[in-house]
C-alpha atoms as a PDB file:
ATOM      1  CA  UNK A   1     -68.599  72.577  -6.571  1.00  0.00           C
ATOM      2  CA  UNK A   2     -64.919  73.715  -5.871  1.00  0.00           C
ATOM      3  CA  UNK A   3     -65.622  72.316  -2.106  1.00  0.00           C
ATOM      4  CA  UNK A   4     -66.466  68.535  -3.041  1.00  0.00           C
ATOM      5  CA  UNK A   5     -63.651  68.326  -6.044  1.00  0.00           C
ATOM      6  CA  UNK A   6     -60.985  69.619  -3.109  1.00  0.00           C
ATOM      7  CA  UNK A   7     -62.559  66.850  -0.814  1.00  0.00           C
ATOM      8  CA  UNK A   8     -62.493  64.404  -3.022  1.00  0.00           C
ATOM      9  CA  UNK A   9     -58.531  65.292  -4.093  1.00  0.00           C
ATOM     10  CA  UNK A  10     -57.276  65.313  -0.068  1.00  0.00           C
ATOM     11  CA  UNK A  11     -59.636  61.806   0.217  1.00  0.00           C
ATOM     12  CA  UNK A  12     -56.777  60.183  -2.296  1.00  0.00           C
ATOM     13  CA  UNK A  13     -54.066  61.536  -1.253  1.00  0.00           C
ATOM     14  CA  UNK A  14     -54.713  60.038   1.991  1.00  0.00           C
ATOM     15  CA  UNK A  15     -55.585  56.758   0.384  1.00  0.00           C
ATOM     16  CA  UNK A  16     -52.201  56.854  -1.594  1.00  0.00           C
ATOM     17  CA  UNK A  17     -50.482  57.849   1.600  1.00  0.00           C
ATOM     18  CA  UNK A  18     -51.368  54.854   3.269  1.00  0.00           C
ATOM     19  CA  UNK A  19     -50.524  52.258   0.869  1.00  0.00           C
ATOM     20  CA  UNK A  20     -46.834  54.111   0.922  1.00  0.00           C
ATOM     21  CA  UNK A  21     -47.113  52.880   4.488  1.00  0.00           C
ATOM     22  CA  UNK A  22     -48.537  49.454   4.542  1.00  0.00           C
ATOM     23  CA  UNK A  23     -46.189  48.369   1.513  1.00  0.00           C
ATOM     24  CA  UNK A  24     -43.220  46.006   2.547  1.00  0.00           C
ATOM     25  CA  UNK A  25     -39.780  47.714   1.957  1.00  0.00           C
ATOM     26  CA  UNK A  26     -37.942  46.323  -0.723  1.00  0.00           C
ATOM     27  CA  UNK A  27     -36.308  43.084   0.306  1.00  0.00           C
ATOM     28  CA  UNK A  28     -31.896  43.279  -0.003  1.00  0.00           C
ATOM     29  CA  UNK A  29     -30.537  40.650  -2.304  1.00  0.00           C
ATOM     30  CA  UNK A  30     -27.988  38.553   0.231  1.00  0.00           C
ATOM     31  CA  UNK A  31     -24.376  38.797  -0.990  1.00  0.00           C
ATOM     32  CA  UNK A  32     -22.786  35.216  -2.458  1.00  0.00           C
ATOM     33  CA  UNK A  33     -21.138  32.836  -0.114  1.00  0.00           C
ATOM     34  CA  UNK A  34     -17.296  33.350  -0.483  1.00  0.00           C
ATOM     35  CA  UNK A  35     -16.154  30.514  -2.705  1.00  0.00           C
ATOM     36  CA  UNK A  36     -13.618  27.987  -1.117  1.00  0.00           C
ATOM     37  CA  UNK A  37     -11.217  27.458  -3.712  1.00  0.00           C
ATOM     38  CA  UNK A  38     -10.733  31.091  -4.616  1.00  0.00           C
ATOM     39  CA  UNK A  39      -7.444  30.846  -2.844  1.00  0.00           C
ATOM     40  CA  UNK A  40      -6.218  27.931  -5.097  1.00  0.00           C
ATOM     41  CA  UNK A  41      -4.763  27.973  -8.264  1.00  0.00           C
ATOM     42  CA  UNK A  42      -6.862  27.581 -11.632  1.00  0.00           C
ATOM     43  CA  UNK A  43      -5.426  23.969 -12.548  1.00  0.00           C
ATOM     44  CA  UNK A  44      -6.184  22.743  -9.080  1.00  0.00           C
ATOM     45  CA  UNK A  45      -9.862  24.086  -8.737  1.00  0.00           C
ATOM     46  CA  UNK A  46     -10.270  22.412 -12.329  1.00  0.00           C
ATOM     47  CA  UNK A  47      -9.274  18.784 -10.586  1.00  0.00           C
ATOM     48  CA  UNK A  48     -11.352  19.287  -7.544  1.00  0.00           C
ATOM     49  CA  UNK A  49     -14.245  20.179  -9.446  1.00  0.00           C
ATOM     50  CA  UNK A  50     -13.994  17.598 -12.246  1.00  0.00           C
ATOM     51  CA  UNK A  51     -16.160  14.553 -12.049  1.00  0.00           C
ATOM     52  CA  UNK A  52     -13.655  12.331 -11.618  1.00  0.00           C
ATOM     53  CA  UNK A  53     -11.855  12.976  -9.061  1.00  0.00           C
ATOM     54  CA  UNK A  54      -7.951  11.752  -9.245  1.00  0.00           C
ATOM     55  CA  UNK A  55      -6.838  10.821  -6.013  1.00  0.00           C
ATOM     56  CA  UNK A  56      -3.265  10.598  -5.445  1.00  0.00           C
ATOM     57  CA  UNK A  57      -2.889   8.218  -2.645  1.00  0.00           C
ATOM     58  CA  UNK A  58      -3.199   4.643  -3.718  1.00  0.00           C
ATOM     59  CA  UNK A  59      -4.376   2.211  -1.146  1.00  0.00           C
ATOM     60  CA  UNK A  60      -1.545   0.052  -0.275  1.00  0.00           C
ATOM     61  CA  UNK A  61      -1.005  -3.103   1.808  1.00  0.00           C
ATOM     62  CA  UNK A  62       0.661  -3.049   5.256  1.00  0.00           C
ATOM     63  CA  UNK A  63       1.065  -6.194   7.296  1.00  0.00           C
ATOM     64  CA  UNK A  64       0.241  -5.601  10.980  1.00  0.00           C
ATOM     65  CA  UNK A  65       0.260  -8.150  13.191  1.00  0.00           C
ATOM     66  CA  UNK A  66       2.618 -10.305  15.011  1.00  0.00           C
ATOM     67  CA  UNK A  67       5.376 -11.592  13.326  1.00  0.00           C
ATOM     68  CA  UNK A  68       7.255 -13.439  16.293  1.00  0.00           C
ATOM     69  CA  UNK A  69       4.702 -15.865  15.312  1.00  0.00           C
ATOM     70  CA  UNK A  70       4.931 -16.167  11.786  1.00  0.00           C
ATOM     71  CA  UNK A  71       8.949 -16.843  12.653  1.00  0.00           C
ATOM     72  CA  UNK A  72       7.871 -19.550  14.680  1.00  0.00           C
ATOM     73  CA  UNK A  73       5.879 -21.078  11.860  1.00  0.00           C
ATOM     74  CA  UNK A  74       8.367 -20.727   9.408  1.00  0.00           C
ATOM     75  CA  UNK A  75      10.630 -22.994  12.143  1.00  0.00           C
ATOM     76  CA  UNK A  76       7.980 -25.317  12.301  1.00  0.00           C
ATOM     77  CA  UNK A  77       7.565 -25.782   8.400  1.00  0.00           C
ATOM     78  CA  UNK A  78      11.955 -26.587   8.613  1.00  0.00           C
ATOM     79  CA  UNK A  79      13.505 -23.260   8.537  1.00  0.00           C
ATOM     80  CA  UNK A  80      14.719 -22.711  11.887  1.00  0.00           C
ATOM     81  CA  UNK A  81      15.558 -19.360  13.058  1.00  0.00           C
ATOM     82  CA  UNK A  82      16.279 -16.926  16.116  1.00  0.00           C
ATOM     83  CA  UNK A  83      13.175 -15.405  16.543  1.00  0.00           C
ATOM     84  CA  UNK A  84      12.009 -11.831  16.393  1.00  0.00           C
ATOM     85  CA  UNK A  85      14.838  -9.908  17.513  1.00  0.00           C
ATOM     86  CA  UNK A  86      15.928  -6.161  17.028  1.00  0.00           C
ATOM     87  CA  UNK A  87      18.261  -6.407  13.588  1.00  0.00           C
ATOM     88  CA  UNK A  88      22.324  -6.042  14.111  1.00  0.00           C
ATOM     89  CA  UNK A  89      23.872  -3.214  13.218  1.00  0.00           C
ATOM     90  CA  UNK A  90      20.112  -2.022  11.685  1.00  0.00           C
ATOM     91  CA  UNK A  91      18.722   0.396  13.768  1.00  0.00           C
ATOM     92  CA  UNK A  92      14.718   0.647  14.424  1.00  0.00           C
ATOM     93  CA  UNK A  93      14.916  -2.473  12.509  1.00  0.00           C
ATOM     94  CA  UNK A  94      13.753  -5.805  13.450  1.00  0.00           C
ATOM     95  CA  UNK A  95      14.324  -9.402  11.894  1.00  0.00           C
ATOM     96  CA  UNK A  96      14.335 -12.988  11.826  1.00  0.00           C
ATOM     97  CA  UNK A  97      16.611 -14.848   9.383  1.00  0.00           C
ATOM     98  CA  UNK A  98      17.175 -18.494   8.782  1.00  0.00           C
ATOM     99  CA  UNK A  99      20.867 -19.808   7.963  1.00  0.00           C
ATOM    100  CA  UNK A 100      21.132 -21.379   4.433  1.00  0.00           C
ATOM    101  CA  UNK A 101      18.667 -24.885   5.313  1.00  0.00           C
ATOM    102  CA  UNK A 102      19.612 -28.118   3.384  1.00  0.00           C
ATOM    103  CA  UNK A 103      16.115 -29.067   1.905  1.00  0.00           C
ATOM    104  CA  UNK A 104      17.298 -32.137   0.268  1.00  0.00           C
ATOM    105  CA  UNK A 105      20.476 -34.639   0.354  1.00  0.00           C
ATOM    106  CA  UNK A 106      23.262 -34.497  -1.613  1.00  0.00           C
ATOM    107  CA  UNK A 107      23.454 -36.991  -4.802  1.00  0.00           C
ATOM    108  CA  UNK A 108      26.964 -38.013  -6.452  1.00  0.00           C
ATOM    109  CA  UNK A 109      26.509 -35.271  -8.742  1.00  0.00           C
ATOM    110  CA  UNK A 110      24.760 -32.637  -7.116  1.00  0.00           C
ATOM    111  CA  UNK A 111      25.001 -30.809  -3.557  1.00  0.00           C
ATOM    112  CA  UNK A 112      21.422 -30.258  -1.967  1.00  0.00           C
ATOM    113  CA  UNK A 113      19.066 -27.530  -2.727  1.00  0.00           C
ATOM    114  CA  UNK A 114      19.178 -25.088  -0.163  1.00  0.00           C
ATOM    115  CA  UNK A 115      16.971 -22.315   1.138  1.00  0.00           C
ATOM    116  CA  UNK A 116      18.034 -19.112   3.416  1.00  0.00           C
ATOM    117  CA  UNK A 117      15.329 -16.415   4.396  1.00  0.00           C
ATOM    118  CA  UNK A 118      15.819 -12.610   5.701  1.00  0.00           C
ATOM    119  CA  UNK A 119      12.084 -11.786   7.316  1.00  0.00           C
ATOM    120  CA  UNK A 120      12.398  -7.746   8.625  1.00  0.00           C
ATOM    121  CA  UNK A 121      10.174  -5.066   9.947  1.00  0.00           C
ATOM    122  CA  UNK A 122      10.681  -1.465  10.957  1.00  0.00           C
ATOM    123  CA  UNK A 123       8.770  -2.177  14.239  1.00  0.00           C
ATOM    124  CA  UNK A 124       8.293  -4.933  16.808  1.00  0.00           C
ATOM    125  CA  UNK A 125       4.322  -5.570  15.374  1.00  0.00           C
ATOM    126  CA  UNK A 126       5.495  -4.925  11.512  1.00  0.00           C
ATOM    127  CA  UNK A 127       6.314  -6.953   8.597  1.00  0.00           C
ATOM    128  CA  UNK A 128       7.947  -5.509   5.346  1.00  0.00           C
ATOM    129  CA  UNK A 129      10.494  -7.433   3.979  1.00  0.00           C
ATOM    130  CA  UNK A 130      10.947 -11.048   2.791  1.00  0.00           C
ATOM    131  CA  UNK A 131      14.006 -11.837   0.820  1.00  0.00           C
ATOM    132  CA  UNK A 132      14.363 -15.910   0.120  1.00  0.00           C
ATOM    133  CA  UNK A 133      17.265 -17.121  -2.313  1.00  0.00           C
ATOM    134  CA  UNK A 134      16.902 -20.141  -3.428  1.00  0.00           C
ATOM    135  CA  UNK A 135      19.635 -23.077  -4.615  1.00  0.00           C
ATOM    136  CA  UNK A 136      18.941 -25.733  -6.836  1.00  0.00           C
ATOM    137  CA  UNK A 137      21.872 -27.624  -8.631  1.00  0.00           C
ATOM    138  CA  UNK A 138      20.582 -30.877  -9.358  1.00  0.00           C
ATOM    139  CA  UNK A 139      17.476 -30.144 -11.896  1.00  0.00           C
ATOM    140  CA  UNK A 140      15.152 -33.305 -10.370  1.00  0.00           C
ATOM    141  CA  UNK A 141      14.635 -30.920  -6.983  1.00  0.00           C
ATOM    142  CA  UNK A 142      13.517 -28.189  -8.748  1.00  0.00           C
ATOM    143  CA  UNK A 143       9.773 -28.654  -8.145  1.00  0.00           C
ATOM    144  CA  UNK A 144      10.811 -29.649  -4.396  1.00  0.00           C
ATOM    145  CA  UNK A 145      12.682 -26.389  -3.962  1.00  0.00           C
ATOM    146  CA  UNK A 146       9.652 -24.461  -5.628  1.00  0.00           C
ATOM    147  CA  UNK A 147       7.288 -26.138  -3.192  1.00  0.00           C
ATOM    148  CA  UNK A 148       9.239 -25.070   0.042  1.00  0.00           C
ATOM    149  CA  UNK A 149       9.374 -21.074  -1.492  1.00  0.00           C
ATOM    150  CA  UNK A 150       5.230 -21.478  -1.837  1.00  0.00           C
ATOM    151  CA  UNK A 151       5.241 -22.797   1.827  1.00  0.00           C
ATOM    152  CA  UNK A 152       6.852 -19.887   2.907  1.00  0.00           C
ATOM    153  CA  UNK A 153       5.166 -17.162   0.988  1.00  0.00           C
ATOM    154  CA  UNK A 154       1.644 -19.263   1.908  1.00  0.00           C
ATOM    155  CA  UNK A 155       2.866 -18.820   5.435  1.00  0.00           C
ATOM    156  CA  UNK A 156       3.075 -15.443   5.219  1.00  0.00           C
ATOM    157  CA  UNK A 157      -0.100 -14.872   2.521  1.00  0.00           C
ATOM    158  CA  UNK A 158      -2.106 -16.916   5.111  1.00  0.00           C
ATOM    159  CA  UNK A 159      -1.719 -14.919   8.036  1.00  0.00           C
ATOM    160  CA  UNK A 160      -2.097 -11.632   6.435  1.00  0.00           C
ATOM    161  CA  UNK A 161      -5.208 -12.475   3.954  1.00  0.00           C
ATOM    162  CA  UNK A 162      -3.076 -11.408   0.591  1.00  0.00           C
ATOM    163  CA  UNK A 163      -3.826 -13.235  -2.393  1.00  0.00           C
ATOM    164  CA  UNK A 164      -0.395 -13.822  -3.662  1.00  0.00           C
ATOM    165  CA  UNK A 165      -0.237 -13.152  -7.484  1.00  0.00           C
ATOM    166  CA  UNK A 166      -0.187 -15.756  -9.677  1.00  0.00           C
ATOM    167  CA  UNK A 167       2.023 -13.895 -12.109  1.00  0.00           C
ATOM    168  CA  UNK A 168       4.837 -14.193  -9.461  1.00  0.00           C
ATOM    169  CA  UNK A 169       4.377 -17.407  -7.861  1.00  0.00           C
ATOM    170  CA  UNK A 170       4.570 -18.499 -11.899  1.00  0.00           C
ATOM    171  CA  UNK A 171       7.804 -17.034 -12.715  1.00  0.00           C
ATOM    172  CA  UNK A 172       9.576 -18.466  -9.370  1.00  0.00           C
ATOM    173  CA  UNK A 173       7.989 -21.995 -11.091  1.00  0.00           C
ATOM    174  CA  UNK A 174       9.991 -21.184 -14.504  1.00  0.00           C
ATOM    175  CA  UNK A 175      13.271 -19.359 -12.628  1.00  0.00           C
ATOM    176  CA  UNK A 176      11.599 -15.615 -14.840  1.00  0.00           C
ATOM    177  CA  UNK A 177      12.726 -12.563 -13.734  1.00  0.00           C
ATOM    178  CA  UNK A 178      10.542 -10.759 -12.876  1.00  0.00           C
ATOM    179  CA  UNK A 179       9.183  -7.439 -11.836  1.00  0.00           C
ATOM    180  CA  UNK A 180       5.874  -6.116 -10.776  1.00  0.00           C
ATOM    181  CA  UNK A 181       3.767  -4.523  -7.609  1.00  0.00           C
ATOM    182  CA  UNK A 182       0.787  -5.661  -6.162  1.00  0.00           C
ATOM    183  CA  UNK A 183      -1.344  -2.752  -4.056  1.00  0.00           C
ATOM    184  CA  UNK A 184       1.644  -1.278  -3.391  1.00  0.00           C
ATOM    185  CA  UNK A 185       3.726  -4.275  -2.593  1.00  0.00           C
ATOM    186  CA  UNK A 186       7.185  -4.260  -4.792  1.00  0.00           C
ATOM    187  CA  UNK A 187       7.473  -8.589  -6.176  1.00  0.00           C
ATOM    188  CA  UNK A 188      10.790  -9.430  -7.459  1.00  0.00           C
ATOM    189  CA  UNK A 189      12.371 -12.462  -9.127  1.00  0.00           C
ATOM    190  CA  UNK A 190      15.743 -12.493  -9.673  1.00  0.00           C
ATOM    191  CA  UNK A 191      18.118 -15.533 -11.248  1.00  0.00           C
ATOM    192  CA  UNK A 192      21.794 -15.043 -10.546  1.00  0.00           C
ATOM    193  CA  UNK A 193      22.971 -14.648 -14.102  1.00  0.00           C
ATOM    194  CA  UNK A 194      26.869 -16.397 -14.874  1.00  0.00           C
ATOM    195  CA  UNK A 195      28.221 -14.102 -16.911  1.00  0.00           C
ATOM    196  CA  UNK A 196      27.686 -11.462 -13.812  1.00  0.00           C
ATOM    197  CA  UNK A 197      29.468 -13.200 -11.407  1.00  0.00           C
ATOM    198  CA  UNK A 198      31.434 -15.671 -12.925  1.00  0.00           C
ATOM    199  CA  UNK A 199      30.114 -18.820 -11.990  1.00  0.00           C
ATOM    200  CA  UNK A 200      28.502 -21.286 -14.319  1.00  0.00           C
ATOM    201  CA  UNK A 201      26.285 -22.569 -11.148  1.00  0.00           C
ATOM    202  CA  UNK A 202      24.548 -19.095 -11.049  1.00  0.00           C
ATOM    203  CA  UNK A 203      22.163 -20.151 -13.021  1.00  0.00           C
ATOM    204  CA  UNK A 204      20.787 -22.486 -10.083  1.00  0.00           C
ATOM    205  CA  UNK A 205      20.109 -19.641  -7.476  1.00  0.00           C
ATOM    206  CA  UNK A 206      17.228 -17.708  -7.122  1.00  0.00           C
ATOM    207  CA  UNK A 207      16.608 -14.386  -5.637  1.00  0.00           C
ATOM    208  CA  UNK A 208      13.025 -13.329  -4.618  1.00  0.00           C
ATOM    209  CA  UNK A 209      11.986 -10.333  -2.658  1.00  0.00           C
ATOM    210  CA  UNK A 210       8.750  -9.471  -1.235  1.00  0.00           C
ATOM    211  CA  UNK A 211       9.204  -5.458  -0.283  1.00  0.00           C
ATOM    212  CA  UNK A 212       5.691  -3.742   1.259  1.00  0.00           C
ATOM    213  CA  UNK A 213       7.545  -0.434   2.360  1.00  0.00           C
ATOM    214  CA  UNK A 214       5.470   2.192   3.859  1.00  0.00           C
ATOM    215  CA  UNK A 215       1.555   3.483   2.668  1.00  0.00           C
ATOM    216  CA  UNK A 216       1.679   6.267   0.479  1.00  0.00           C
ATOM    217  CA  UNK A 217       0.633   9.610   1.643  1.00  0.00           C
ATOM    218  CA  UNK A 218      -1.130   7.860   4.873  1.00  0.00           C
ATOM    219  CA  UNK A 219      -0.373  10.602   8.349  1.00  0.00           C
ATOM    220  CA  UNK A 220       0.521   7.601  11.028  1.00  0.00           C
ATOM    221  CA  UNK A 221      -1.878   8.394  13.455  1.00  0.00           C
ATOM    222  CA  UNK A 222      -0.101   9.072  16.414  1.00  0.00           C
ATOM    223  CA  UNK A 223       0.752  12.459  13.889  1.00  0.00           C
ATOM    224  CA  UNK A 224      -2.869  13.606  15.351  1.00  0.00           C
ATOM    225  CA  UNK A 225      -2.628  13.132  18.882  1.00  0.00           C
ATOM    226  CA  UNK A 226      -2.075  16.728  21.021  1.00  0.00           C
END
């Protein structure tokens, strides 16, 4: 009896020591990635990981192109001008300005409204600076004076596909200061006040500025070339 009950005992331990063999090893839990932002403060991982993202560069217009031409247009449309030549005295600056144009004939009362335009670029290919001043003494040329500062700023809107705002095309209409930016680009309308400089004719000039300056935060990309 002893015999079969010890036979039976070594038959299961051999049955038990097999499945010891057969069974898998336990599996090792991987470790965690490292996380990317450890390295970063708390505030900033809190804006990168928000939903909304705020992104400090804003997208901003810059006028490429070729701006010897839009100096010839402006000649053609009556302000005549040197060309697009490096700036004097301005270095890495380039330009093409207009003397101060008679747009109308003088009455008995009134000398003629007048125009004079400063067009500039920091490079040969680049527009980013308009300044026009504007003369009107004799009240009936105001819309005519108005009209030629639109054909300019068309001229220049045209080329470059920018939607000039309303806002500031309306307060060169009404002689407003104004000012105000556009996708970057700085507007400004500017009457000559008397009591500034003296003279009760002031009143009659007009200074507007169209400044598009550099994009914000935006590497030029010759910054990735070896």
């Amino acid at each position: 009896m002893a015999l079969p009950l010890m036979l039976l005992a070594l038959a299961a331990i051999v049955v038990l020591s097999n499945r010891q063999l057969v069974q898998p090893p336990d599996l090792e839990v991987a470790a965690p990635p490292p996380d990317p932002l450890a390295g970063f403060p708390v505030d900033t991982q809190d804006s990168l990981t928000a939903p909304d993202i705020q992104v400090p560069a804003r997208l901003k217009l810059t006028f490429l192109g070729k701006p010897e031409e839009l100096c010839a247009e402006l000649t053609e449309i009556g302000l005549p001008n040197g060309g697009w030549t490096k700036a004097p005295f301005r270095r890495g600056r380039w330009q093409c300005a207009s003397d101060v144009v008679p747009l109308t004939t003088p009455s008995v009362d009134f000398g003629p409204a007048t125009l004079f335009f400063l067009l500039r670029g920091g490079a040969e290919d680049r527009v980013d600076y308009l300044r026009l001043k504007l003369n009107v003494e004799d009240p009936r040329q105001m819309e005519y004076g108005e009209a030629t500062v639109r054909s300019v700023i068309g001229a220049l809107s045209d080329r470059y596909s920018w939607a000039v705002p309303e806002r500031f095309l309306q307060a060169i209409s009404d002689f407003e200061a104004l000012e105000m930016t556009d996708r970057g680009v700085r507007l400004s309308v500017a009457p000559e006040d008397p009591n500034l400089t003296g003279d009760p004719a002031a009143s009659q000039r007009l200074n507007i500025i169209l400044n598009f300056g550099e994009p914000d935060l935006i590497r030029p990309a010759d910054g990735f070339q070896r």
